[in-house]
PDB file of N, CA and C in Angstrom:
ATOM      1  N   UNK A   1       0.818  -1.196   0.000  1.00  0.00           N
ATOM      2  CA  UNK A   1       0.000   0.000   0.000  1.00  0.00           C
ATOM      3  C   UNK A   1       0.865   1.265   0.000  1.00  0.00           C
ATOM      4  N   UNK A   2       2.094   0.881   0.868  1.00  0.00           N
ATOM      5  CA  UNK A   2       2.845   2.452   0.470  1.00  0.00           C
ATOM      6  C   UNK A   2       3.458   2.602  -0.581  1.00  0.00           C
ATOM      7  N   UNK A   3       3.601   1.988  -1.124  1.00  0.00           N
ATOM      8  CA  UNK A   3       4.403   2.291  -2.863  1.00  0.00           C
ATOM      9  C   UNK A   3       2.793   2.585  -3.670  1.00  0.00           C
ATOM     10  N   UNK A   4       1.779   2.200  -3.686  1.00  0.00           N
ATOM     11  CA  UNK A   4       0.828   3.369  -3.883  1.00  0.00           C
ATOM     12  C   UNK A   4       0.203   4.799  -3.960  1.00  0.00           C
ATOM     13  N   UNK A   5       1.227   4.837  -2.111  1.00  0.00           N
ATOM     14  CA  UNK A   5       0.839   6.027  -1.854  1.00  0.00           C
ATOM     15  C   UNK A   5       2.062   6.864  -2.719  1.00  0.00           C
ATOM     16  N   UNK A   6       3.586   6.307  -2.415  1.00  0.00           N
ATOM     17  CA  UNK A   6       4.297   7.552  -3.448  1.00  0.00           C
ATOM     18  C   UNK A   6       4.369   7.422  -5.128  1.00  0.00           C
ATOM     19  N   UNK A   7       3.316   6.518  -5.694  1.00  0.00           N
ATOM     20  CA  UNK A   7       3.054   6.466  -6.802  1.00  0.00           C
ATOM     21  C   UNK A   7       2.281   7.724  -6.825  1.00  0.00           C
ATOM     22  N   UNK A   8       1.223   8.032  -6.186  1.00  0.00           N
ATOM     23  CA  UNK A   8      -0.035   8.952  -6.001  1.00  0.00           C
ATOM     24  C   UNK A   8       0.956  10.318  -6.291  1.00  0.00           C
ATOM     25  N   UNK A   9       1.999  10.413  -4.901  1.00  0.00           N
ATOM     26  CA  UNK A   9       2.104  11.569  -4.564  1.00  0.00           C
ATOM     27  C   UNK A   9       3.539  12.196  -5.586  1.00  0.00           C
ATOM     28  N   UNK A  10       3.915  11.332  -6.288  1.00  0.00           N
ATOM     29  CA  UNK A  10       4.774  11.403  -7.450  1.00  0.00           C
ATOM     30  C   UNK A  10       4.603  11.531  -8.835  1.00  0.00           C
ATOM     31  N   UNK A  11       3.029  11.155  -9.078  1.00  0.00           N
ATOM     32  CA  UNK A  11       2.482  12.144 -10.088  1.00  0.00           C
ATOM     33  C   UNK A  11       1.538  13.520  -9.743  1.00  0.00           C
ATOM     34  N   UNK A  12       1.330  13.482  -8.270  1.00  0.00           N
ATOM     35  CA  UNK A  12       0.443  15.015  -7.835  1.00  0.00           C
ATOM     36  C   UNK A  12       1.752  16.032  -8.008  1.00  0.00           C
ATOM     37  N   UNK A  13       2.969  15.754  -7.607  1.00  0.00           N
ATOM     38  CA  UNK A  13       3.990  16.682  -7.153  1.00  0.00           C
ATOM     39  C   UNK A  13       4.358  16.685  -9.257  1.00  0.00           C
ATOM     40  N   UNK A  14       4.155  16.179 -10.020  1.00  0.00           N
ATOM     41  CA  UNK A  14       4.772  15.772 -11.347  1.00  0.00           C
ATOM     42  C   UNK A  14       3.369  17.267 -11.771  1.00  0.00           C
ATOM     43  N   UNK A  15       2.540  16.548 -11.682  1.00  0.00           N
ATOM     44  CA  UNK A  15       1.319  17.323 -12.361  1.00  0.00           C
ATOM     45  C   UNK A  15       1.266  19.056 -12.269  1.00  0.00           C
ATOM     46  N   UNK A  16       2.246  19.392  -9.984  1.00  0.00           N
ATOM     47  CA  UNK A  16       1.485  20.799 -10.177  1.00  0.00           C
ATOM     48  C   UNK A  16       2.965  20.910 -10.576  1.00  0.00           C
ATOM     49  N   UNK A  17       4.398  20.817 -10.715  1.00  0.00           N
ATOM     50  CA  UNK A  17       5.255  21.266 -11.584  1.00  0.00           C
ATOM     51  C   UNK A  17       5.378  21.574 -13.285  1.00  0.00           C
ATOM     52  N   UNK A  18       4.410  20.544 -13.898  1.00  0.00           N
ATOM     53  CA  UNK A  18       4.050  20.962 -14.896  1.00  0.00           C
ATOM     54  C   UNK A  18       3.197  22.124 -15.412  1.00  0.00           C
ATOM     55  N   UNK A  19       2.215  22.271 -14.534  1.00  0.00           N
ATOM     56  CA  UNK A  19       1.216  22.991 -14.347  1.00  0.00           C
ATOM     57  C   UNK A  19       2.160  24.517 -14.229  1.00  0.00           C
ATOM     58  N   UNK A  20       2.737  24.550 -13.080  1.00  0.00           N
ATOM     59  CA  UNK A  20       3.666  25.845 -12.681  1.00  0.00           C
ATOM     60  C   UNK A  20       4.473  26.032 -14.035  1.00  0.00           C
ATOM     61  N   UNK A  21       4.981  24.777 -14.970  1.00  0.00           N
ATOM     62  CA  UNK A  21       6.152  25.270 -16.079  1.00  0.00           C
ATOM     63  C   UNK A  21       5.279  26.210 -16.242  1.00  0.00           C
ATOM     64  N   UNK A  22       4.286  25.329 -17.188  1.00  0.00           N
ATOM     65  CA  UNK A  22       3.365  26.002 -17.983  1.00  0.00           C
ATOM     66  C   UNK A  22       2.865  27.009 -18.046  1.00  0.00           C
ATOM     67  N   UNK A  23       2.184  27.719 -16.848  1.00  0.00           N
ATOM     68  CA  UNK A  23       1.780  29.050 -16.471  1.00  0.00           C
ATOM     69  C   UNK A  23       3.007  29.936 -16.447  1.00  0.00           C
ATOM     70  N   UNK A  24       4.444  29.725 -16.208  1.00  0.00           N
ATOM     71  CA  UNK A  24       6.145  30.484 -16.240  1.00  0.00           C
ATOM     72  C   UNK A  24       5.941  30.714 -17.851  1.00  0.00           C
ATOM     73  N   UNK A  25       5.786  29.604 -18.724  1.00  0.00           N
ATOM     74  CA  UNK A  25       6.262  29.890 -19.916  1.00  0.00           C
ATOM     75  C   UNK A  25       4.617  30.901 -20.641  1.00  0.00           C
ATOM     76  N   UNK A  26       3.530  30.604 -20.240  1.00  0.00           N
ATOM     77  CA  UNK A  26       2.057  31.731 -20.717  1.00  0.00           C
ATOM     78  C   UNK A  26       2.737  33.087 -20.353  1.00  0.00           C
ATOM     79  N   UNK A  27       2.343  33.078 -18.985  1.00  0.00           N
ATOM     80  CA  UNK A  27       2.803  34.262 -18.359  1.00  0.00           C
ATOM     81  C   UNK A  27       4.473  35.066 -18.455  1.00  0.00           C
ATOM     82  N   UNK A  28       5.383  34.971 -18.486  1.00  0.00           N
ATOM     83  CA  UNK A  28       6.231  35.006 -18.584  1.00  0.00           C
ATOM     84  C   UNK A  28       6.835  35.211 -19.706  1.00  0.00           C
ATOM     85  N   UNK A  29       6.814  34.479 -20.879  1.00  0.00           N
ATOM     86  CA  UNK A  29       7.235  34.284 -22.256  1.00  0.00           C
ATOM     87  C   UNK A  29       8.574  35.180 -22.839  1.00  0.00           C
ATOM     88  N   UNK A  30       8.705  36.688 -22.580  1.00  0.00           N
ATOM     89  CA  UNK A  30       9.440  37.528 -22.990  1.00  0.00           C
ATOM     90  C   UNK A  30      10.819  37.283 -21.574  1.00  0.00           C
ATOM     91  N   UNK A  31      10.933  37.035 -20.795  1.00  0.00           N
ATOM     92  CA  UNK A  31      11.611  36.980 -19.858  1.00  0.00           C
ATOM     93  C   UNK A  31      12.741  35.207 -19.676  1.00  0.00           C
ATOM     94  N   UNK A  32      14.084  35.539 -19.893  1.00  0.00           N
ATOM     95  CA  UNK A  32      14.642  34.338 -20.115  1.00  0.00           C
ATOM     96  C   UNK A  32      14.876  33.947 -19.055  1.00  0.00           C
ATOM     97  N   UNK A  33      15.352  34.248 -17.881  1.00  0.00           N
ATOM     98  CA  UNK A  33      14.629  33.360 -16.550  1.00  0.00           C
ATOM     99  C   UNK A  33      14.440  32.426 -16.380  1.00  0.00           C
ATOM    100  N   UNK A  34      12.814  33.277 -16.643  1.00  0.00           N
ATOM    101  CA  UNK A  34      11.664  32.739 -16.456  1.00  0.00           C
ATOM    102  C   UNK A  34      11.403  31.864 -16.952  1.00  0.00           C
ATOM    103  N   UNK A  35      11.623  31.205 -18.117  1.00  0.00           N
ATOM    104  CA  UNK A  35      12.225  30.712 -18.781  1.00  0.00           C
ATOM    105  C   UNK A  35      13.110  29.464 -19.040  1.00  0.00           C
ATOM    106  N   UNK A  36      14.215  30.089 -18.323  1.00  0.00           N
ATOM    107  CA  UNK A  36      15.369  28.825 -18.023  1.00  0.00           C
ATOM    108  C   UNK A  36      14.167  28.230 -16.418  1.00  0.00           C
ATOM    109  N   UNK A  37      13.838  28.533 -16.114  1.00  0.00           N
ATOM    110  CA  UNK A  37      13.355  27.784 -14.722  1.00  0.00           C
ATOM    111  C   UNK A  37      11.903  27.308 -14.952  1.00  0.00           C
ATOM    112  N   UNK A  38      11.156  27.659 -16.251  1.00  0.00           N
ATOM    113  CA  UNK A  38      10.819  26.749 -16.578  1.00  0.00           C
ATOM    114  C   UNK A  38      10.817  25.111 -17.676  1.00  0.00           C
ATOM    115  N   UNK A  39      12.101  25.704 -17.951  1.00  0.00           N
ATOM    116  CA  UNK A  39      12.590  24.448 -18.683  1.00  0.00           C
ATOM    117  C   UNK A  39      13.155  23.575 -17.368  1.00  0.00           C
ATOM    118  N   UNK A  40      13.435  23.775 -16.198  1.00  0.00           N
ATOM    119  CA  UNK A  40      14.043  23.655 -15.000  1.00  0.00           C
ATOM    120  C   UNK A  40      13.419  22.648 -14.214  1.00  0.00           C
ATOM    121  N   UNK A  41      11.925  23.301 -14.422  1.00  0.00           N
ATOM    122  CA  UNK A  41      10.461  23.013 -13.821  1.00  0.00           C
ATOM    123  C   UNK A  41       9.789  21.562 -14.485  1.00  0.00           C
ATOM    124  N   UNK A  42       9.682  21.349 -16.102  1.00  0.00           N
ATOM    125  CA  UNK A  42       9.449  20.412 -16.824  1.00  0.00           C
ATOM    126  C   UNK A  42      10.277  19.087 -17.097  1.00  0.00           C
ATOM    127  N   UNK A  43      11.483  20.034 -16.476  1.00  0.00           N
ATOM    128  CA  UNK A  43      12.546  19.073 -16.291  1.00  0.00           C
ATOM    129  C   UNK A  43      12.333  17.680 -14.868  1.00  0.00           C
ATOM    130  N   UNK A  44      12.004  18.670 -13.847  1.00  0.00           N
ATOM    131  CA  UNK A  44      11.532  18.149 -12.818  1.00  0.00           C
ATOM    132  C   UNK A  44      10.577  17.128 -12.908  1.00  0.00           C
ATOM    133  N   UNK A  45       9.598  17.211 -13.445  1.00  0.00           N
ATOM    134  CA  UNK A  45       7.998  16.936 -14.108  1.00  0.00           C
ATOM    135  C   UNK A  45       8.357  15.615 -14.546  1.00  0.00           C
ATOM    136  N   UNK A  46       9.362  16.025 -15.747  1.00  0.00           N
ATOM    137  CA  UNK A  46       9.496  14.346 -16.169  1.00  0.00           C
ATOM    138  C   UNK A  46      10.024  13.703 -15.607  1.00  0.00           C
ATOM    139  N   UNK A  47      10.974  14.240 -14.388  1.00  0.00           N
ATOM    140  CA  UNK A  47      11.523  13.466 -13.460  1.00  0.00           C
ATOM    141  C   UNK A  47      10.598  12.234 -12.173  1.00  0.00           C
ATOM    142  N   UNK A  48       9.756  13.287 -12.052  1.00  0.00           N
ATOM    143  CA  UNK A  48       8.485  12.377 -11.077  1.00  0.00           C
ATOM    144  C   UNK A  48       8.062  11.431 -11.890  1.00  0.00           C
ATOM    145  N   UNK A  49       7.472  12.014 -13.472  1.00  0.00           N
ATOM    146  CA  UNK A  49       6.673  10.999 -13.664  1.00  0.00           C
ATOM    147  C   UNK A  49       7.529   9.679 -13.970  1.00  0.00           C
ATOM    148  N   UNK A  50       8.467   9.667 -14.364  1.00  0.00           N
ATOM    149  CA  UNK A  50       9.443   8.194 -14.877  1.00  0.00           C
ATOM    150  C   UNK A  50       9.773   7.979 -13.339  1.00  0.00           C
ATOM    151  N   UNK A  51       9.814   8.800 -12.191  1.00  0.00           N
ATOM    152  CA  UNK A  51       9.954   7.821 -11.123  1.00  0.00           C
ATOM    153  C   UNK A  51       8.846   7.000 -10.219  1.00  0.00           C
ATOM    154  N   UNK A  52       7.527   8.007 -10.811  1.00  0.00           N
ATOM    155  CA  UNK A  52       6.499   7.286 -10.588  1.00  0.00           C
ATOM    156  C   UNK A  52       6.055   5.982 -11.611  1.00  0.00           C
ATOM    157  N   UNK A  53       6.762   5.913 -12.696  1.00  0.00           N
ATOM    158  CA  UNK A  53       6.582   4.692 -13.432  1.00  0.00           C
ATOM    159  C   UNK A  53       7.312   3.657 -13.304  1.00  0.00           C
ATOM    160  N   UNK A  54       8.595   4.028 -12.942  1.00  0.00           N
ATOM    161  CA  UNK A  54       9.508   2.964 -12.349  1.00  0.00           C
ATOM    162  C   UNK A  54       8.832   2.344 -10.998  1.00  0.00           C
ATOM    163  N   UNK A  55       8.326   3.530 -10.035  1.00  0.00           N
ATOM    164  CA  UNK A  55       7.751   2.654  -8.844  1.00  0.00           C
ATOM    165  C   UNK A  55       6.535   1.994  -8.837  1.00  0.00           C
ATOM    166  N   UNK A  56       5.783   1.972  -9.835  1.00  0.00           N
ATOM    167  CA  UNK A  56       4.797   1.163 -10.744  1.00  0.00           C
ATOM    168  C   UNK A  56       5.069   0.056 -10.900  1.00  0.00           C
ATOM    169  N   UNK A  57       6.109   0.299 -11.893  1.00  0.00           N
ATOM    170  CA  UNK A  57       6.730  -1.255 -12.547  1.00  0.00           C
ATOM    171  C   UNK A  57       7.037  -1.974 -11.297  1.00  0.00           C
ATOM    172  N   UNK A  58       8.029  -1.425 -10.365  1.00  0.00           N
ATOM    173  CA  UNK A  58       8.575  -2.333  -9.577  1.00  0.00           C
ATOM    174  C   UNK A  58       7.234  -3.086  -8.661  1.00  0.00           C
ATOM    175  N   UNK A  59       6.361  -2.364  -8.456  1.00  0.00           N
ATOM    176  CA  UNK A  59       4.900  -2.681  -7.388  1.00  0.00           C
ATOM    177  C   UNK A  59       4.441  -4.217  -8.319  1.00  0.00           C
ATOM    178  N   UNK A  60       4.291  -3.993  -9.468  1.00  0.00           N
ATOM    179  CA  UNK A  60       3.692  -5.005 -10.414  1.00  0.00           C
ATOM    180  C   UNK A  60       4.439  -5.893 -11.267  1.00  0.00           C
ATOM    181  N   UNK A  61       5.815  -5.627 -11.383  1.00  0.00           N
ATOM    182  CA  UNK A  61       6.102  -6.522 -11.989  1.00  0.00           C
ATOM    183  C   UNK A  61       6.136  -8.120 -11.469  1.00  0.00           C
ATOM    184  N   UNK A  62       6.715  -9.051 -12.504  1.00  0.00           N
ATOM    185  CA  UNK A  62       6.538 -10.799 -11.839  1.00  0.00           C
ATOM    186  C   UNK A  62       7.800 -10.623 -10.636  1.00  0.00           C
ATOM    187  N   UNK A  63       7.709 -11.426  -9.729  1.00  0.00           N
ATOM    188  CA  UNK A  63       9.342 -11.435  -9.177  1.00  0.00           C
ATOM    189  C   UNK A  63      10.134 -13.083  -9.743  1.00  0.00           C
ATOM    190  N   UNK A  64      11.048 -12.685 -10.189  1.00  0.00           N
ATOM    191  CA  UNK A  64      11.731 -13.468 -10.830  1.00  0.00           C
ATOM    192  C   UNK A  64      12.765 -14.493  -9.575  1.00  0.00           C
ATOM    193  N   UNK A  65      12.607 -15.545  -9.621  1.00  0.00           N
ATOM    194  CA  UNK A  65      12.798 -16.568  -9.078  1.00  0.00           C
ATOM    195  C   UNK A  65      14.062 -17.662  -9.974  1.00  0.00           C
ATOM    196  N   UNK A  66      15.230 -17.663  -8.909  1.00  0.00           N
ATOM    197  CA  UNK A  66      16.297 -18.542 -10.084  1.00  0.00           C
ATOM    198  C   UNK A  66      15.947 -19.460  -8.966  1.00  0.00           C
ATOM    199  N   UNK A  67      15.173 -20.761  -9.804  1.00  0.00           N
ATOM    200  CA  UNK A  67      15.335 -21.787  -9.279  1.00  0.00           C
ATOM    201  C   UNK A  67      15.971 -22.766 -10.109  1.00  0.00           C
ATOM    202  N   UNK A  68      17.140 -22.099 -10.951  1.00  0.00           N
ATOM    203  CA  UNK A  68      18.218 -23.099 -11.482  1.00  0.00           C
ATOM    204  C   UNK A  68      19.488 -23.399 -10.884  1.00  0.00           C
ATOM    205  N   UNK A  69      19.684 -22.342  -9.704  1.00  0.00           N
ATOM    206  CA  UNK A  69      20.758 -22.929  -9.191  1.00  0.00           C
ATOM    207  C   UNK A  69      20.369 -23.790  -8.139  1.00  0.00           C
TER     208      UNK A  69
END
């Protein structure tokens, strides 16, 4: 159940960083900054979400068993 919970909270924290690029680069646009920190920001973003997919995978994948040695 807790690798659920930071699945949850690793795409909420993914979602409002994207959210924040996004509104840096609307709002902002003329300002390089603003700008570099939101390329900074999206950067982050994809960071949660591939670590929320990795902690996915690991929750569900098979567990692999060597019963050849």
């Amino acid at each position: 159940m807790k690798r659920i919970e930071n699945i949850v909270l690793l795409k909420v924290i993914g979602t409002c960083e994207l959210i924040a690029a996004l509104a840096m680069i609307y709002f902002y646009h003329e300002d390089v900054p603003a700008l570099i920190g939101a390329v900074i920001l999206l950067g982050l973003s994809a960071n949660s979400f591939y670590q929320a997919h990795k902690c996915y995978q690991r929750q569900y994948s098979p567990k692999k068993n060597d019963t050849s040695n």
